[in-house]
Each structure stands twice: as C-alpha cells, then as structure tokens.
Protein backbone atom coordinates (compact mmCIF):
# COMPACT_ATOMS: atom_id res chain seq x y z
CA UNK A 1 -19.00 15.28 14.90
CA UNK A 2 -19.28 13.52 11.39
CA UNK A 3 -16.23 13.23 9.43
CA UNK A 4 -16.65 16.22 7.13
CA UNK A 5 -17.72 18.54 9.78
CA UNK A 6 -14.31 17.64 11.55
CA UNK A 7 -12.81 18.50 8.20
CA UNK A 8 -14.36 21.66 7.66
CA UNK A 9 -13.43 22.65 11.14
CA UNK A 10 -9.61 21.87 9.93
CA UNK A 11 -9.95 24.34 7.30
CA UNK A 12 -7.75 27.51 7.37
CA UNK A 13 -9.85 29.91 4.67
CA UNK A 14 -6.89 32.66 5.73
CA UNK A 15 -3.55 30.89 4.33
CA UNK A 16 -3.73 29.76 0.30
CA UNK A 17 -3.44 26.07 -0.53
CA UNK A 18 -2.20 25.00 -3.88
CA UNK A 19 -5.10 22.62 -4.53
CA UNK A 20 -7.23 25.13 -4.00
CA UNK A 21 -5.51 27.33 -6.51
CA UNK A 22 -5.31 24.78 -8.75
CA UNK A 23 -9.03 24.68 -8.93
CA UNK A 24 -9.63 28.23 -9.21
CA UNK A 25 -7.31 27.78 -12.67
CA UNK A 26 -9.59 24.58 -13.47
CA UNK A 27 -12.69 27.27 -13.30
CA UNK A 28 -13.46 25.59 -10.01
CA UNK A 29 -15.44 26.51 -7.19
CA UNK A 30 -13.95 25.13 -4.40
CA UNK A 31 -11.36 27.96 -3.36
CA UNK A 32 -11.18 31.00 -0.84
CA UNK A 33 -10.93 34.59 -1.30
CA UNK A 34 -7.30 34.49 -0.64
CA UNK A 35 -6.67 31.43 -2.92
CA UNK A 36 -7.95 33.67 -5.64
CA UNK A 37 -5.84 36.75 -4.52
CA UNK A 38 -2.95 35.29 -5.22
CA UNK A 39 -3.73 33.07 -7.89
CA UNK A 40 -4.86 36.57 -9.78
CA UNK A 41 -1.62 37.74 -8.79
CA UNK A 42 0.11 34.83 -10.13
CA UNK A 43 -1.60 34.97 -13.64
CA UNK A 44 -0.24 38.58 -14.22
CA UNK A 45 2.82 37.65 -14.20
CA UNK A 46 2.10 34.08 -15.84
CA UNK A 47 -0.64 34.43 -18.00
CA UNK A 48 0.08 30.69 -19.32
CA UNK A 49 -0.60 29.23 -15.68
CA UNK A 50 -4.02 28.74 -16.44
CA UNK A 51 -3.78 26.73 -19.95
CA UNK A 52 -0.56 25.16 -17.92
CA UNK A 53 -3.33 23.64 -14.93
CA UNK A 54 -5.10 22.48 -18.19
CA UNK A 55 -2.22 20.62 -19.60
CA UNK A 56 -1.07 19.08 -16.30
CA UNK A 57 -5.49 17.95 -15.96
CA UNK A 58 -5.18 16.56 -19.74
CA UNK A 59 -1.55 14.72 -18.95
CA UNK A 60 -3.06 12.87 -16.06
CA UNK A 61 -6.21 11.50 -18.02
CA UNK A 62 -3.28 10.65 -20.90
CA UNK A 63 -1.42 8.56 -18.29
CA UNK A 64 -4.35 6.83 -16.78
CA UNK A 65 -5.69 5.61 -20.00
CA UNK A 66 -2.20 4.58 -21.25
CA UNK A 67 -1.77 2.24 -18.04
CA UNK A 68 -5.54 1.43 -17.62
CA UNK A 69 -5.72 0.72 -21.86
CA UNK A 70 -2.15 -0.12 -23.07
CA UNK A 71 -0.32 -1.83 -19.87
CA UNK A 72 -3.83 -3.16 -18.38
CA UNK A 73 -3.64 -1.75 -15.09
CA UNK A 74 -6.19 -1.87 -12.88
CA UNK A 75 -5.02 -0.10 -9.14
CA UNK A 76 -3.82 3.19 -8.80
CA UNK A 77 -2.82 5.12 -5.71
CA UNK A 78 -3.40 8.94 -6.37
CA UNK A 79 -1.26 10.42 -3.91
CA UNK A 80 -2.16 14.48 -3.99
CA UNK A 81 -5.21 14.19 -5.74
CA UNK A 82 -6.38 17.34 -4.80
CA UNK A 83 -9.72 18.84 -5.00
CA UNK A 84 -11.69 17.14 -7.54
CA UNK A 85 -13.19 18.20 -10.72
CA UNK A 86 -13.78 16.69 -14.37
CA UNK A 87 -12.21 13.79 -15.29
CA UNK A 88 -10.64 12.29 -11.54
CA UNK A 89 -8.41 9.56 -11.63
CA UNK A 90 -11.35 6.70 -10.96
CA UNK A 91 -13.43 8.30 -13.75
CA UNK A 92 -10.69 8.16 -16.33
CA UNK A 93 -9.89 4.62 -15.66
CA UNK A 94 -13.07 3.01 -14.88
CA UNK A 95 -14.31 4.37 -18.12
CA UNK A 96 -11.73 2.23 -19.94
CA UNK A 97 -11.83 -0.78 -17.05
CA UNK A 98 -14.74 -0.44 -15.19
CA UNK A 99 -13.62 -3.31 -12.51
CA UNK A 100 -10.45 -0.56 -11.73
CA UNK A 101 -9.78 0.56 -7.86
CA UNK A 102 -8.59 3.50 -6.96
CA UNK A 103 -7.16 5.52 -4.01
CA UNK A 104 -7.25 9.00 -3.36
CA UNK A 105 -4.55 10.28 -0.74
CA UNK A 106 -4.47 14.35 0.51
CA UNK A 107 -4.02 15.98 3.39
CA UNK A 108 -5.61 18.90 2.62
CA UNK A 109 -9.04 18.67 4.82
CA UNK A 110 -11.40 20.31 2.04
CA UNK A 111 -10.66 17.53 -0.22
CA UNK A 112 -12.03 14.99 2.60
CA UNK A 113 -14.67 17.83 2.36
CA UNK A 114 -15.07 16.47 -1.07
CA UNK A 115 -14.68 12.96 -1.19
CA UNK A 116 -17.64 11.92 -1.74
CA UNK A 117 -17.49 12.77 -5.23
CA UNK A 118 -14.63 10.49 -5.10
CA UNK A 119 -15.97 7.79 -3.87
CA UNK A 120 -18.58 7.42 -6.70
CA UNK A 121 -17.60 4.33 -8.41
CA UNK A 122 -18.44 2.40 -11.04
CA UNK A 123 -20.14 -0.72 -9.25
CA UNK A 124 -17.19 -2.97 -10.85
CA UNK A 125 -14.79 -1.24 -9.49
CA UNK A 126 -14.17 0.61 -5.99
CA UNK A 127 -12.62 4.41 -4.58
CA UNK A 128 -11.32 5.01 -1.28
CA UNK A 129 -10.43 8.11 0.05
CA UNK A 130 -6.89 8.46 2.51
CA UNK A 131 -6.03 12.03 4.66
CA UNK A 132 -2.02 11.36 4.82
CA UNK A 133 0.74 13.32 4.13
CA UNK A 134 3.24 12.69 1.53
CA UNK A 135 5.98 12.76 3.90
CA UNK A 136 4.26 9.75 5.86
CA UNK A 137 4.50 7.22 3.15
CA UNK A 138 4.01 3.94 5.28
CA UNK A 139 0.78 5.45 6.52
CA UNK A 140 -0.46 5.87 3.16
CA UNK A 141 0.58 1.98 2.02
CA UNK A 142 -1.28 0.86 5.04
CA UNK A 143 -4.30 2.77 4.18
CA UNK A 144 -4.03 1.67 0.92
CA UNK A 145 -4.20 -1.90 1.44
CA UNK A 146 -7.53 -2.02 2.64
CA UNK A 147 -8.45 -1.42 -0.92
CA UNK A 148 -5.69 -2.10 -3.01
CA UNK A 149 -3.82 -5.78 -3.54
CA UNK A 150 -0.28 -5.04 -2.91
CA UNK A 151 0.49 -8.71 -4.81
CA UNK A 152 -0.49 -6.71 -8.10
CA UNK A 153 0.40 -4.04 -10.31
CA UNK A 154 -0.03 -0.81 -9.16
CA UNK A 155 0.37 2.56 -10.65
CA UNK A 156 1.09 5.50 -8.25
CA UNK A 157 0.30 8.68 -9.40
CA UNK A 158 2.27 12.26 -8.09
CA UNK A 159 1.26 15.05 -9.69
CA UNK A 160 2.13 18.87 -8.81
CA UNK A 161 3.03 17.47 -4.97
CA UNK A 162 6.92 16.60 -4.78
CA UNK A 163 7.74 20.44 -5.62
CA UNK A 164 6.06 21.24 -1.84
CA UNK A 165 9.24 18.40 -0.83
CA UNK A 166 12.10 21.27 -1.57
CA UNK A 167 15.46 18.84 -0.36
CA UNK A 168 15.90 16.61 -3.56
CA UNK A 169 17.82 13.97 -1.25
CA UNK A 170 14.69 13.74 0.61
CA UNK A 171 11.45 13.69 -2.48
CA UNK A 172 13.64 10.55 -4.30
CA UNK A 173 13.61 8.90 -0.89
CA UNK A 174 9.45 9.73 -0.21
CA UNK A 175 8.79 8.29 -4.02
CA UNK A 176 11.45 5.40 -3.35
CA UNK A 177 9.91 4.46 0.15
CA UNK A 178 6.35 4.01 -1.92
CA UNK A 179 7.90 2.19 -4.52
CA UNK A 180 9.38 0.04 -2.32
CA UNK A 181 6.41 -1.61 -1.37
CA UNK A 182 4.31 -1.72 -5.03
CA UNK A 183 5.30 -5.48 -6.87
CA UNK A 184 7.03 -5.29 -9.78
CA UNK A 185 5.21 -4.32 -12.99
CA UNK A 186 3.61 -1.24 -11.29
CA UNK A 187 4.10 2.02 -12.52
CA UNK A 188 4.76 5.83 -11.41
CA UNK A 189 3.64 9.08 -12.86
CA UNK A 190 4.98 12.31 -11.92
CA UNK A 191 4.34 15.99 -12.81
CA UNK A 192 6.40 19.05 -11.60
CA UNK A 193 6.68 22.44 -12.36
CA UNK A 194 10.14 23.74 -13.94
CA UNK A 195 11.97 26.88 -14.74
CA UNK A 196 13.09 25.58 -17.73
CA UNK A 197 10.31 26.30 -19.43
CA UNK A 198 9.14 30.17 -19.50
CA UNK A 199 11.90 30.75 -16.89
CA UNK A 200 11.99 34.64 -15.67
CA UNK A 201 8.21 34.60 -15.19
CA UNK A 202 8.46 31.40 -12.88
CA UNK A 203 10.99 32.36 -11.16
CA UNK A 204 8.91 35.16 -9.94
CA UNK A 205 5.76 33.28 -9.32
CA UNK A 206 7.50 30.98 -7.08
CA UNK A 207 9.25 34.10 -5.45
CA UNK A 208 5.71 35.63 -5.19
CA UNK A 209 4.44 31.96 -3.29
CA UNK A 210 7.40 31.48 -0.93
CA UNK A 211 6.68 34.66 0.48
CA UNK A 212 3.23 33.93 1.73
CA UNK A 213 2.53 31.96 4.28
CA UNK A 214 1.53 28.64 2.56
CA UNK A 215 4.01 25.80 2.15
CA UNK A 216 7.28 26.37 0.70
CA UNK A 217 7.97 24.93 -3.34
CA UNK A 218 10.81 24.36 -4.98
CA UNK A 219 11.04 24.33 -9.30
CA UNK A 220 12.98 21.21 -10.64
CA UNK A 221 14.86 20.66 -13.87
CA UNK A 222 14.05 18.04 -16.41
CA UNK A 223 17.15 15.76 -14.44
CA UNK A 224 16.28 16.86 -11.24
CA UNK A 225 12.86 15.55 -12.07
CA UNK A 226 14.66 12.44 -13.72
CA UNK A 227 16.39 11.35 -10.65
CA UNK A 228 13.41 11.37 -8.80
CA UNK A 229 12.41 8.05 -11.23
CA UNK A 230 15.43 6.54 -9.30
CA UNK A 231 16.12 3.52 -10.71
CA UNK A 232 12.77 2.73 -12.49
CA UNK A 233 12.62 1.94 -16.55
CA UNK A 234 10.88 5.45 -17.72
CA UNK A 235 8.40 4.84 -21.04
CA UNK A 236 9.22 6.63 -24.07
CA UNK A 237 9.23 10.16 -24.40
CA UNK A 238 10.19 10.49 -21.22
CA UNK A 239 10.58 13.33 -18.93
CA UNK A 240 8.72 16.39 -21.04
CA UNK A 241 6.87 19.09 -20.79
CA UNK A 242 3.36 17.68 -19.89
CA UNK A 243 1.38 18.93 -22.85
CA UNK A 244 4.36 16.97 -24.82
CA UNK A 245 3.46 13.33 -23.14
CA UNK A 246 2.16 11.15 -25.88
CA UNK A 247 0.10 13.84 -26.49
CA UNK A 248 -3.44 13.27 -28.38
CA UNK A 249 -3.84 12.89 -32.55
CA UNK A 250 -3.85 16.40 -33.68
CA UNK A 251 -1.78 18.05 -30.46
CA UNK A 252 1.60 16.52 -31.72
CA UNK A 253 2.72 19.83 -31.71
CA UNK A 254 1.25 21.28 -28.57
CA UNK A 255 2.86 24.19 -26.74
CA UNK A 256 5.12 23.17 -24.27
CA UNK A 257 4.46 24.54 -20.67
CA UNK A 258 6.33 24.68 -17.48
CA UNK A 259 5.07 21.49 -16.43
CA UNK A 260 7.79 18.40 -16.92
CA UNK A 261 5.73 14.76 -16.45
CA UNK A 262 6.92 11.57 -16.77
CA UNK A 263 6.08 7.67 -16.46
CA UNK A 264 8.74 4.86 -15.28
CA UNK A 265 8.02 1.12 -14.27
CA UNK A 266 9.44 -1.17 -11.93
CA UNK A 267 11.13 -4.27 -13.00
C-alpha cells in the first residue's frame, strides 16, 4: 500500500477535524460534509470566523517574511500546518530566501494526503513532510533533523494547534520541550483563539465544538497565551490580536479578531 493510500484509509470522513474546517473558511476544497455542517453552524453564530481564518492565513505569511527578511532565517519547523492552500509556509519564505528549508508536521492523515504540494520546493531550498503529534515532541525533533540543522537558527511555527492542548501546565511544557532543543537565536510563533475578543459568540462556538465528537479546545487569554512564550524575549507588539501583528502599510488599523499571535526568541 503506498503511503497516501495508507493515509486515506486513516481518514474518518464521519467526525470534523479543525484543519479541515479551517479550509472550508479558506474557500478550500479539501473538507467533508460534516466539516462543513458544523463549520455552517459555527458561522451563524460567528459570522467573523471566516475573515478571522483570513487574518490568522495573512499573520503567518507576516511572520515568515519578518524572520525569513528581517532576522534572516532560513529553517522553520511548521508544527500543525494543516491542510495546505495559498501561500504555505515554504512558499512564503522561499520567495524571500529561496535556499530556506522547511518542515511540515500534522497528524491529521489528509494532510499526508496532501503533501505533495508541500514538498514542492524551490530547488535552493528543501520541504519535508512529518505525521507526529504535538504531544510527541521528541518524535517531531528527530524527524526534523533529517532536514533541518539543529546547530542553527530555527523558527518554529504553532498556529491554531495549542488550543486542542486544554491543561495550560501541560501546552507551556509541549512548546518548552521543542524549544529546548532549537539553538539559541531561533524563534517561535504562536496563534490562538481567545474570548477576549468578540466574547459571548465564542463562547458558544467553542460550546457548539466540545460537544461533537472531535477533539476537545480550550480559548486562552492574551496572558494565558503569554505564558506559553515561557521565558523567551517576545518582539514588539507582542501578544495581539493577529490582524494587529505588524500588520501591512495601509491595515494599521485593521479589525481586531479573536485570534491573539505572537513572536518570542531564544537567547
């Protein structure tokens, strides 16, 4: 059996997947009947979600070409990539350094499904694709090093996938375990949802989506999402509301959504 038909038989089209709602917000494709149920059900009461998917989409290519442009990295570790569409991690920063390597890490089979659209690369540079879980960090830094040079600056990426980690105690100790192993000068994004912004209505999505069957989420605050950094430097602004990130010329005064996202490095 080849490696994407043993995905595809992994695939469970019966219980929703956030990556897979996430690209039915995107305008995606890649997404099952009842991804869409209750992603439809989610937008009546959150109308916003979808422009918030698009802010969270735009804040990761902001980040990317911020560390590939400004701080010169070139190796990132995209840990809950999810499905891909426009503008992927590699794409992003290989258009600004095309020698730039990248990893892709999910466990959710139709992204292996997927990755060869990942794995196109700019011939300077190199993709890999990992299945791991987030909760199996070591596994993932193993994978990783096949591609990545662990004696160099790396940025790790973690966007919309520490809210499925609902103990606090436990997602600091997942991102410090991974940091623990990057050399100093790397960096760390994150992105997570929050009732802070547009409370009541999130509140109720999240009630609506702990009910069902998929995994459980939790909504941070702007410190809860802070202490996740741990001890790392974060870069001006920041923990923010996504769209609020050192956002583009002309969006200085962007909407805020219910998306916090933040960058820290390690000294």
């Amino acid at each position: 059996m080849s490696e994407s038909s043993s995905a595809i038989s992994k695939l469970d089209s019966g219980v929703p997947h956030s990556a897979r709602l996430w690209n039915y917000w995107l305008g995606g494709k890649d997404n099952f009947a009842v991804d869409r149920a209750v992603a439809d059900q989610i937008l009546e009461m959150v109308p916003e979600m979808v422009e918030s998917a698009r802010a969270d989409r735009a804040y990761l290519g902001r980040v990317i070409r911020y560390l590939a442009g400004e701080v010169g990295i070139r190796q990132f570790l995209d840990v809950g990539t999810g499905i891909p569409t426009a503008n992927n991690t590699h794409e992003v920063a290989q258009a600004v350094a095309p020698s730039s390597r990248v990893v892709y890490v999910d466990n959710d089979p139709l992204v292996l499904v997927h990755a060869r659209a990942l794995l196109t690369s700019h011939p300077e540079g190199r993709t890999d694709y990992l299945e791991a879980d987030l909760r199996q960090p070591e596994v993932i830094i193993e994978g990783a090093r096949s591609t990545l040079d662990f004696d160099q600056p790396i940025a790790l990426t973690m966007l919309g996938i520490l809210n499925f980690v609902p103990d606090d105690g436990e997602a600091a100790g997942l991102v410090a375990r991974l940091v623990g192993a990057l050399p100093a000068g790397s960096y760390v994004a994150i992105s997570h949802p929050t009732t802070e912004i547009n409370g009541a209505t999130m509140v109720e999505a999240l009630r609506l989506w702990n009910e069902g069957p998929a995994a459980k989420m939790v909504l941070r605050s702007a410190e809860q999402v802070q202490h996740l950094f741990g001890d790392l430097e974060l870069v001006a602004p920041g923990v923010v509301s996504c769209s609020r990130w050192r956002p583009d010329t002309g969006n200085e005064d962007a909407q805020p959504v219910p998306h916090y996202g933040g960058v820290a490095r390690k000294a």
